[in-house]
PDB file of N, CA and C in Angstrom:
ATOM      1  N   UNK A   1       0.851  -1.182   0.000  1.00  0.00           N
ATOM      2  CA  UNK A   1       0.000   0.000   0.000  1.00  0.00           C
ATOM      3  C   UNK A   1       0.897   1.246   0.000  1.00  0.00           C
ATOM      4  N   UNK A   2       0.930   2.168  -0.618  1.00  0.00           N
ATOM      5  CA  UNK A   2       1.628   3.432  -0.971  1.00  0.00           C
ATOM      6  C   UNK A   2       1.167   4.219   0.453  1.00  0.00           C
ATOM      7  N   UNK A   3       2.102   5.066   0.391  1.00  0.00           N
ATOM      8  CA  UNK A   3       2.504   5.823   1.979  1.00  0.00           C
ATOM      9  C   UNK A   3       1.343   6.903   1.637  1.00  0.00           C
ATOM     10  N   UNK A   4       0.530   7.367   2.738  1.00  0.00           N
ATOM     11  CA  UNK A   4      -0.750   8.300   2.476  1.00  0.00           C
ATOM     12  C   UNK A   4      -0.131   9.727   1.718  1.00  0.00           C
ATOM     13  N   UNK A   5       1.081   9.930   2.468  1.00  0.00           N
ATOM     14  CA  UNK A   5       1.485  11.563   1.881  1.00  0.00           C
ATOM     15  C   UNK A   5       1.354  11.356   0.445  1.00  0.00           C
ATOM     16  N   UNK A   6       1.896  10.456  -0.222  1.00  0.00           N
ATOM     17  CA  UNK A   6       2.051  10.153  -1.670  1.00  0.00           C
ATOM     18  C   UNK A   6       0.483  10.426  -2.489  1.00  0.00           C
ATOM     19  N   UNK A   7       0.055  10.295  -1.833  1.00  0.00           N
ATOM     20  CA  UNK A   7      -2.050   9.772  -1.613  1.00  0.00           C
ATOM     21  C   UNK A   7      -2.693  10.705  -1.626  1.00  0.00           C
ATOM     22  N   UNK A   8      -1.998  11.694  -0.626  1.00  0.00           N
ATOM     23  CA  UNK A   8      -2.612  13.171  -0.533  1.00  0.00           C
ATOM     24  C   UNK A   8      -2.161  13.826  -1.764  1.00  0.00           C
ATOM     25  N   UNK A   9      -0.435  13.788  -2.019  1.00  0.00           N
ATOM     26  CA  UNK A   9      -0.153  14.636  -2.891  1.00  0.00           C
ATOM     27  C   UNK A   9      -0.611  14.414  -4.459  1.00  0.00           C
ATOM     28  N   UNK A  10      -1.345  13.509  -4.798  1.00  0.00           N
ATOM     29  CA  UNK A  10      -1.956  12.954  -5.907  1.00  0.00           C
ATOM     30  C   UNK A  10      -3.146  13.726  -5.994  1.00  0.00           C
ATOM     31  N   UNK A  11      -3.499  13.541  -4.715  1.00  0.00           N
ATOM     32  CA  UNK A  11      -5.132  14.107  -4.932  1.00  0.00           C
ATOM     33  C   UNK A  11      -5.060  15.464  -5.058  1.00  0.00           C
ATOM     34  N   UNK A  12      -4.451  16.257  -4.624  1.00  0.00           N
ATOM     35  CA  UNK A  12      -4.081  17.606  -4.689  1.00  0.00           C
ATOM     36  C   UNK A  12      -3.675  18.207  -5.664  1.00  0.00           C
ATOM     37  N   UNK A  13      -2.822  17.207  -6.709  1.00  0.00           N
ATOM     38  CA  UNK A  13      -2.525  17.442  -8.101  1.00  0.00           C
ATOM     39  C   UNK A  13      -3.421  17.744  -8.663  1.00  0.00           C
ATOM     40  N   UNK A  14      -4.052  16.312  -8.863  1.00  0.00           N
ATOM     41  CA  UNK A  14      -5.141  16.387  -9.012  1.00  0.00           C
ATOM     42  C   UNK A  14      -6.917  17.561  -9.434  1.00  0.00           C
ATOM     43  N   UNK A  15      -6.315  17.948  -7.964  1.00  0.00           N
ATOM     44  CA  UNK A  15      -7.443  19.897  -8.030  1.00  0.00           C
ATOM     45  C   UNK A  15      -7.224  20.348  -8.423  1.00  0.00           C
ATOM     46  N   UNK A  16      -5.837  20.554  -8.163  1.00  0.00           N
ATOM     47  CA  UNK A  16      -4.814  21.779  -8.829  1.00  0.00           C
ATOM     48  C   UNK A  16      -5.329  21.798 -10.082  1.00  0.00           C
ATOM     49  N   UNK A  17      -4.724  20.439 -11.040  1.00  0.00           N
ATOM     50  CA  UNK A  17      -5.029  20.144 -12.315  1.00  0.00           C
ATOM     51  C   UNK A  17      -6.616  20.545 -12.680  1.00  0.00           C
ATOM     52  N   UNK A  18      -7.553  20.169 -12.319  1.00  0.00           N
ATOM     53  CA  UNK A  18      -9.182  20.625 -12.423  1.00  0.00           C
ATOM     54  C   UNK A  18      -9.409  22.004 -12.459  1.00  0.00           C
ATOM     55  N   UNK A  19      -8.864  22.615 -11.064  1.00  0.00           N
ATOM     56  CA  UNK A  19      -8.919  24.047 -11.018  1.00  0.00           C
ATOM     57  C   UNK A  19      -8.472  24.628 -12.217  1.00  0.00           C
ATOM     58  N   UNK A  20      -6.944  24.644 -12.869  1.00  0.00           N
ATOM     59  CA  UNK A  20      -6.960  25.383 -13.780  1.00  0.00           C
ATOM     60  C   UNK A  20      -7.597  25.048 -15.257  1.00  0.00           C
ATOM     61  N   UNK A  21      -7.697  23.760 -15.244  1.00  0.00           N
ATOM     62  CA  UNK A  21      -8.855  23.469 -16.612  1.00  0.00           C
ATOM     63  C   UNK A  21     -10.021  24.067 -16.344  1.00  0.00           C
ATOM     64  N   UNK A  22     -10.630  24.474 -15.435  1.00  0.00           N
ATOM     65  CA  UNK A  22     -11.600  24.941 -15.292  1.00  0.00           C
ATOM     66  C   UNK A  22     -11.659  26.349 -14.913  1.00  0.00           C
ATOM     67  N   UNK A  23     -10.502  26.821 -14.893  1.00  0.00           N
ATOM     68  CA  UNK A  23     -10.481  28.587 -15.292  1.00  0.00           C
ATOM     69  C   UNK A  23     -10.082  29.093 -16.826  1.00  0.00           C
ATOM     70  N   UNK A  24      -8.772  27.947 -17.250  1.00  0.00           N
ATOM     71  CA  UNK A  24      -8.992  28.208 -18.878  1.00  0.00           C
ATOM     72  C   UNK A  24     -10.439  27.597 -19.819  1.00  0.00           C
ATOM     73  N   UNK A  25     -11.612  26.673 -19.324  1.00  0.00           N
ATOM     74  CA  UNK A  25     -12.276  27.013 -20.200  1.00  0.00           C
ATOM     75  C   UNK A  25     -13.358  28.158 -19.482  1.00  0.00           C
ATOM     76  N   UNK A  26     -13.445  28.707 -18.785  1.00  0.00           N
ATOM     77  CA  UNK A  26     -13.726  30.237 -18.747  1.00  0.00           C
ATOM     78  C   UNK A  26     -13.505  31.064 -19.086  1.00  0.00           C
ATOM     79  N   UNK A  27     -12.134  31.502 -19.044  1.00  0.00           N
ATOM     80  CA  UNK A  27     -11.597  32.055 -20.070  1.00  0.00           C
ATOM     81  C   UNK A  27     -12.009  32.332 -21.512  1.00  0.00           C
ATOM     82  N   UNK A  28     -11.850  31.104 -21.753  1.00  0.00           N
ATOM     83  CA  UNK A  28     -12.257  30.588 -23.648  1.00  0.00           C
ATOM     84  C   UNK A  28     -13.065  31.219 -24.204  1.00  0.00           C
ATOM     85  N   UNK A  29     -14.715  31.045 -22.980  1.00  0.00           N
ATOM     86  CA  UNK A  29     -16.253  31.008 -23.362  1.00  0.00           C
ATOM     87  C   UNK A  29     -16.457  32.412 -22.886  1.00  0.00           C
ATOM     88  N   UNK A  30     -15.408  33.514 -22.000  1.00  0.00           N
ATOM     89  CA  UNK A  30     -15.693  34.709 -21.842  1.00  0.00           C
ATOM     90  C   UNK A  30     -16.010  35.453 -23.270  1.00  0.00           C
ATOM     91  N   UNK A  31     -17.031  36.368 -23.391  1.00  0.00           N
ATOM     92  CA  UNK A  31     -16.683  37.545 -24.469  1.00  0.00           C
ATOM     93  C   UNK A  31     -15.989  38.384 -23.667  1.00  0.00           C
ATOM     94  N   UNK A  32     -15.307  38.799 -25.082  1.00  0.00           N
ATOM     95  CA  UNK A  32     -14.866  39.941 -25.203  1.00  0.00           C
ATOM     96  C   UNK A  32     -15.684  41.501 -24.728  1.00  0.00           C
ATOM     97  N   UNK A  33     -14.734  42.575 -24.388  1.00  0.00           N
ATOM     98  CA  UNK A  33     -15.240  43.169 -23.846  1.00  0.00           C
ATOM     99  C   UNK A  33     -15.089  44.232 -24.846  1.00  0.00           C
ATOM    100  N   UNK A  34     -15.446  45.416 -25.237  1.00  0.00           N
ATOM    101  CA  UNK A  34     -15.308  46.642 -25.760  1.00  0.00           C
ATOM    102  C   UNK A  34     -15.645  46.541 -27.394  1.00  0.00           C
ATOM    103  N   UNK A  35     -14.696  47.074 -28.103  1.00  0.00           N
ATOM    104  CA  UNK A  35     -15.400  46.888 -29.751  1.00  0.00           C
ATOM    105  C   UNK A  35     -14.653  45.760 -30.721  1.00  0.00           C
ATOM    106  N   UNK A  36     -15.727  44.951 -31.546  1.00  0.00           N
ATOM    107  CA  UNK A  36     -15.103  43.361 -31.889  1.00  0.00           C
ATOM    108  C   UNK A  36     -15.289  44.497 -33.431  1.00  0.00           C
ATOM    109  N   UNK A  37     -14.155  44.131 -34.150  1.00  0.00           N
ATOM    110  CA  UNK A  37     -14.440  44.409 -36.036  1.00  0.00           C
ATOM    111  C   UNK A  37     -14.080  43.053 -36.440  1.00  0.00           C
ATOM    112  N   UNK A  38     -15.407  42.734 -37.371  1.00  0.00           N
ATOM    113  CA  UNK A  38     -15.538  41.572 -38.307  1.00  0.00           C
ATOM    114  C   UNK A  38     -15.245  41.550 -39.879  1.00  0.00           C
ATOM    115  N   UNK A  39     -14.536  41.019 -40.379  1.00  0.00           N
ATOM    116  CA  UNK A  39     -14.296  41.688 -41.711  1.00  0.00           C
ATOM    117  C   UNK A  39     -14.487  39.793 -42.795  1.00  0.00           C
ATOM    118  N   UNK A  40     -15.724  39.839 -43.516  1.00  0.00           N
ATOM    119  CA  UNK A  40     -15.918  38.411 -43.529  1.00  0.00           C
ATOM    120  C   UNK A  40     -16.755  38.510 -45.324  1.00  0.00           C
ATOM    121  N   UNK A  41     -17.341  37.465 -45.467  1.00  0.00           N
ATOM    122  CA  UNK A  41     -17.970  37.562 -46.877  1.00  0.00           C
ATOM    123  C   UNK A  41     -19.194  38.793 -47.142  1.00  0.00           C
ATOM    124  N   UNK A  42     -19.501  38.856 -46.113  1.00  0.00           N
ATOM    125  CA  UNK A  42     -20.970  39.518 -45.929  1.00  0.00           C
ATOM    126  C   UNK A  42     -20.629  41.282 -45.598  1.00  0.00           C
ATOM    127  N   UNK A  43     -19.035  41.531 -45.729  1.00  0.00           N
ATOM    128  CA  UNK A  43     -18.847  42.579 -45.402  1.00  0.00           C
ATOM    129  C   UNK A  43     -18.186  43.216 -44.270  1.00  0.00           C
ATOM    130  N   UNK A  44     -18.113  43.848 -44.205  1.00  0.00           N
ATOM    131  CA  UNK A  44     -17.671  44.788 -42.598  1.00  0.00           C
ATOM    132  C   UNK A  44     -18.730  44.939 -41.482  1.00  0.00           C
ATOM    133  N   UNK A  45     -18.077  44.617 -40.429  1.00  0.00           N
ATOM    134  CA  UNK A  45     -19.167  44.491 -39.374  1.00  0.00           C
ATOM    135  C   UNK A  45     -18.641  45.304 -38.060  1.00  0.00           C
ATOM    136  N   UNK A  46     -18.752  46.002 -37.698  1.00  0.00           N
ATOM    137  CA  UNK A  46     -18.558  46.691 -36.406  1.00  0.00           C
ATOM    138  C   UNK A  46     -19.324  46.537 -35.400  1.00  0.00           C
ATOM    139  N   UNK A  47     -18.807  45.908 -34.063  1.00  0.00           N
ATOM    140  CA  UNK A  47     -19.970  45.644 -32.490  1.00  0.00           C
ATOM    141  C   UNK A  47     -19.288  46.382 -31.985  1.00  0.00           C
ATOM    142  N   UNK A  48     -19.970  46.976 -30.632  1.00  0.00           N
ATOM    143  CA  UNK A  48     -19.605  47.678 -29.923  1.00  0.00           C
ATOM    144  C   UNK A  48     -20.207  46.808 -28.378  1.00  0.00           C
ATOM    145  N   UNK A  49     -19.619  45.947 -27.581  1.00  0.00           N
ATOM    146  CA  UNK A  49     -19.774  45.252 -26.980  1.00  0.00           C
ATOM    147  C   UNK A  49     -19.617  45.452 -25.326  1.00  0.00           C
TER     148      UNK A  49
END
C-alpha cells in the first residue's frame, strides 16, 4: 500500500489540475469586452460590446 502523503499529494494534483482546466475554459467562453471588427464575406461588421 503506498505511503498516504504520496495519496494526498496525488489528490491535490489532481485539483490543482481541475482548477486550472476549469479557469482556462472560462476564459475561452468569456466575451470579449469593448469593440469586436468583423471583416468576412458579408462585409464589414462593427460591435460595440
Amino acid at each position: 500500500m503506498p505511503n498516504r502523503n504520496v495519496l494526498y499529494l496525488v489528490i491535490a494534483a489532481l485539483v490543482v489540475i481541475a482548477g486550472m482546466l476549469g479557469y482556462n475554459l472560462y476564459q475561452a467562453n468569456k466575451q470579449p469586452e469593448g469593440l469586436q471588427i468583423n471583416v468576412g464575406p458579408d462585409g464589414l461588421k462593427i460591435q460595440n460590446k
